[in-house]
Protein backbone atom coordinates (compact mmCIF):
# COMPACT_ATOMS: atom_id res chain seq x y z
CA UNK A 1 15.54 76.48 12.79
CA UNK A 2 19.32 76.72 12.67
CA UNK A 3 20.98 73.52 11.90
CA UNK A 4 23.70 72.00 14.45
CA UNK A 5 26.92 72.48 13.87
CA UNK A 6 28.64 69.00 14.30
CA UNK A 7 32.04 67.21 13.08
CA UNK A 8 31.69 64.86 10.70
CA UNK A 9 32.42 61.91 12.79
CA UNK A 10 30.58 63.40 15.60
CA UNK A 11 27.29 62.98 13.12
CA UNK A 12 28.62 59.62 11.95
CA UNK A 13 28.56 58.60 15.64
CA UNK A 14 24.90 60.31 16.18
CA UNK A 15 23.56 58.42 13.40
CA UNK A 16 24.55 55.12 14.10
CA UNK A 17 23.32 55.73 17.59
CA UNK A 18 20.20 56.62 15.44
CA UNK A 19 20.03 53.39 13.79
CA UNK A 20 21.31 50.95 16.74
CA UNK A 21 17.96 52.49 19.13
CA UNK A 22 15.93 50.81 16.72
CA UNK A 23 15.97 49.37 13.33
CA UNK A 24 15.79 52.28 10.22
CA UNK A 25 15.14 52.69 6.24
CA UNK A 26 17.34 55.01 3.83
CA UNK A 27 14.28 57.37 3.83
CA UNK A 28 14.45 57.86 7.62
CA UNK A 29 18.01 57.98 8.13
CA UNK A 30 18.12 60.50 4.96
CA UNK A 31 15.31 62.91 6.80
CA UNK A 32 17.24 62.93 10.17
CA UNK A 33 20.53 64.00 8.38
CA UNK A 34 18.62 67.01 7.23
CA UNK A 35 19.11 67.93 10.71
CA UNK A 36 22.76 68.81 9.86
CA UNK A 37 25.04 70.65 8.04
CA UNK A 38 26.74 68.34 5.28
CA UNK A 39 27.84 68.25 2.00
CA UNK A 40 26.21 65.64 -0.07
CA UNK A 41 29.49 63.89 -0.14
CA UNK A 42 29.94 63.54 3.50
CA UNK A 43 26.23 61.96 3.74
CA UNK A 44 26.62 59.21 1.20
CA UNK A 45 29.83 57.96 3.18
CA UNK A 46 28.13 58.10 6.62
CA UNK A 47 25.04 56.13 4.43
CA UNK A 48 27.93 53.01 3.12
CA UNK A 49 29.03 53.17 6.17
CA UNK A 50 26.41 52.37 8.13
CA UNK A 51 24.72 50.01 5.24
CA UNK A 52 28.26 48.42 5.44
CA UNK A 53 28.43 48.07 9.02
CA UNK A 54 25.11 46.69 9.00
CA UNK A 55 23.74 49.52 11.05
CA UNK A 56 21.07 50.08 8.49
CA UNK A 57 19.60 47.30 6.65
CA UNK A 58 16.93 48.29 4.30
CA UNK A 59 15.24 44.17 4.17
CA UNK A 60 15.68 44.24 8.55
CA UNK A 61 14.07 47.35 8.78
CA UNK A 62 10.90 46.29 6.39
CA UNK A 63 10.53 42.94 8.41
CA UNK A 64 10.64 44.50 11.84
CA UNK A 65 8.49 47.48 10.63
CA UNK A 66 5.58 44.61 9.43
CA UNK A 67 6.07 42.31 12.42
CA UNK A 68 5.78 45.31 14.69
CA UNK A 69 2.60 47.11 12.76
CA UNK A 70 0.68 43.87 12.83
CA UNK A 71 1.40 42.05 16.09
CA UNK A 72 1.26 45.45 18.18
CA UNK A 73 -0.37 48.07 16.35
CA UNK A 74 -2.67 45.35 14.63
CA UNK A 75 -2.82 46.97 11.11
CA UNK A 76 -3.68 44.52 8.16
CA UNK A 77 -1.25 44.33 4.64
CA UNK A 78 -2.67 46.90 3.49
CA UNK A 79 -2.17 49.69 5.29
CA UNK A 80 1.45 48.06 6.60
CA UNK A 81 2.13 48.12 2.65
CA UNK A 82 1.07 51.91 2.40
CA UNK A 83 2.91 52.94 4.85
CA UNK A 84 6.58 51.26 3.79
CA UNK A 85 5.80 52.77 0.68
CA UNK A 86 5.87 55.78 1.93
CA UNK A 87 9.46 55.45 3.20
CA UNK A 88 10.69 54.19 0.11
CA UNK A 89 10.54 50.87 0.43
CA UNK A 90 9.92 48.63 -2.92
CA UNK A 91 7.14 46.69 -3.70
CA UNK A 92 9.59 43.92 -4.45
CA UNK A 93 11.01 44.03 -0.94
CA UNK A 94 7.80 44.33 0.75
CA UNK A 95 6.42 41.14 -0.78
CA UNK A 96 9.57 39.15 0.28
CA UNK A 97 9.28 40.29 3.58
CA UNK A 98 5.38 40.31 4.37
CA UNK A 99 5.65 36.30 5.11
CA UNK A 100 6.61 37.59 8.60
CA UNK A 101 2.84 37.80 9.29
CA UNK A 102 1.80 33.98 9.87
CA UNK A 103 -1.20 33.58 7.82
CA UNK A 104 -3.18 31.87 10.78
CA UNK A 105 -2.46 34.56 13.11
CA UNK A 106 -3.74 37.13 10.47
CA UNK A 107 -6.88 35.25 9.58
CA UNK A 108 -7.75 35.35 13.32
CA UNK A 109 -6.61 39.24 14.13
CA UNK A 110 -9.33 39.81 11.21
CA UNK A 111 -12.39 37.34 12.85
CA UNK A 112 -11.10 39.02 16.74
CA UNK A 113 -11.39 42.66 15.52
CA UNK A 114 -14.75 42.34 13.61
CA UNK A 115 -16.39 40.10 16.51
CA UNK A 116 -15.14 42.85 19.13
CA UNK A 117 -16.15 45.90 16.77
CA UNK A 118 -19.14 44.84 15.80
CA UNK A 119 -20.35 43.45 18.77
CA UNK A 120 -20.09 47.36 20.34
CA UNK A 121 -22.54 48.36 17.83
CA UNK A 122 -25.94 48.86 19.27
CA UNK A 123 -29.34 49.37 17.67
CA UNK A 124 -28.62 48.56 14.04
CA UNK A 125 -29.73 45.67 11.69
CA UNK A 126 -27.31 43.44 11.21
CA UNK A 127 -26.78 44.28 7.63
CA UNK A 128 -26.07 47.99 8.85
CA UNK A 129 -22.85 46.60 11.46
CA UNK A 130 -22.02 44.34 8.45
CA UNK A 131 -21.42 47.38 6.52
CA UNK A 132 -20.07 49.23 9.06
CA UNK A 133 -17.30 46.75 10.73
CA UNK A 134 -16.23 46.14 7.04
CA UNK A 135 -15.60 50.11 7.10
CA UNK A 136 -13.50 49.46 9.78
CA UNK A 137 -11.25 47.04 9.10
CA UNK A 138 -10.57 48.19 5.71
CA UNK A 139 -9.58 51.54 7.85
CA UNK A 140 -7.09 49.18 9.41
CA UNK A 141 -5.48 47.93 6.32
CA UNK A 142 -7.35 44.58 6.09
CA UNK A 143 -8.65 43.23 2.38
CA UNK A 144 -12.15 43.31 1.58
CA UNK A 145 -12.45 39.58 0.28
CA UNK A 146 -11.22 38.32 3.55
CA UNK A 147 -13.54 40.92 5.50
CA UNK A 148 -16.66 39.59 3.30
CA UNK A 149 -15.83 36.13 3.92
CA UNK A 150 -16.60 36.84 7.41
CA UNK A 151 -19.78 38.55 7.03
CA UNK A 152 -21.25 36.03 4.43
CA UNK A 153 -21.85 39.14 2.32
């Protein structure tokens, strides 16, 4: 794939567009400058100028990403931790930041998604959907002392 031939300001402009349509990390807005041709120079003065503008904010980013993963996407601190990892976000950061999940709304999103999943398992003992909806919700980034807690395990 060829890359695009833009002006510098011209890519300064696309990538605060980039960053205004919705909330970004270094990592992200590092990948989607890959898309052009620039000297490393000219890509760590669109980067201050964007963190200085406030177009990219590194602690924003992390508390929109965890609000959004948990309240619509439902994913527990685990897997919400995993993936802002991923994009280069420090621990250190991501603990500051994961008090955006309410602890009462977590603690029922856990007890709502193991009554609904295991309540659409049919013909098992109950030991057997114990074991199984624990599975689950440790697929979805939920801890496995508050999953046991639930099924008296």
């Amino acid at each position: 794939m060829d890359k695009k031939l833009f002006t510098f300001d011209e890519i300064k402009l696309k990538m605060v567009n980039y960053c205004v349509y919705q909330d970004r990390c270094h990592y992200e807005v590092e990948q989607k400058m890959r898309e052009f041709v620039l000297i490393p120079e000219a890509k760590d003065e669109i980067i201050m100028y964007l963190i200085r503008e406030n177009y990219l904010n590194e602690e924003r980013f992390t508390r929109s990403y965890i609000r959004g993963k948990f309240y619509i996407k439902h994913w527990g601190r685990n897997k919400i931790r995993q993936h802002l990892k991923q994009k280069g976000i420090t621990e250190k950061l991501i603990n500051k930041c994961m008090d955006e999940i309410d602890e009462n709304d977590y603690e029922d999103e856990i007890l709502k998604q193991w009554e609904s999943y295991r309540s659409k398992l049919k013909g098992l003992q109950n030991y057997q959907k114990d074991i199984k909806t624990t599975r689950y919700l440790m697929s979805r980034g939920f801890e496995y002392d508050l999953i046991s807690s639930l099924s008296g395990n």
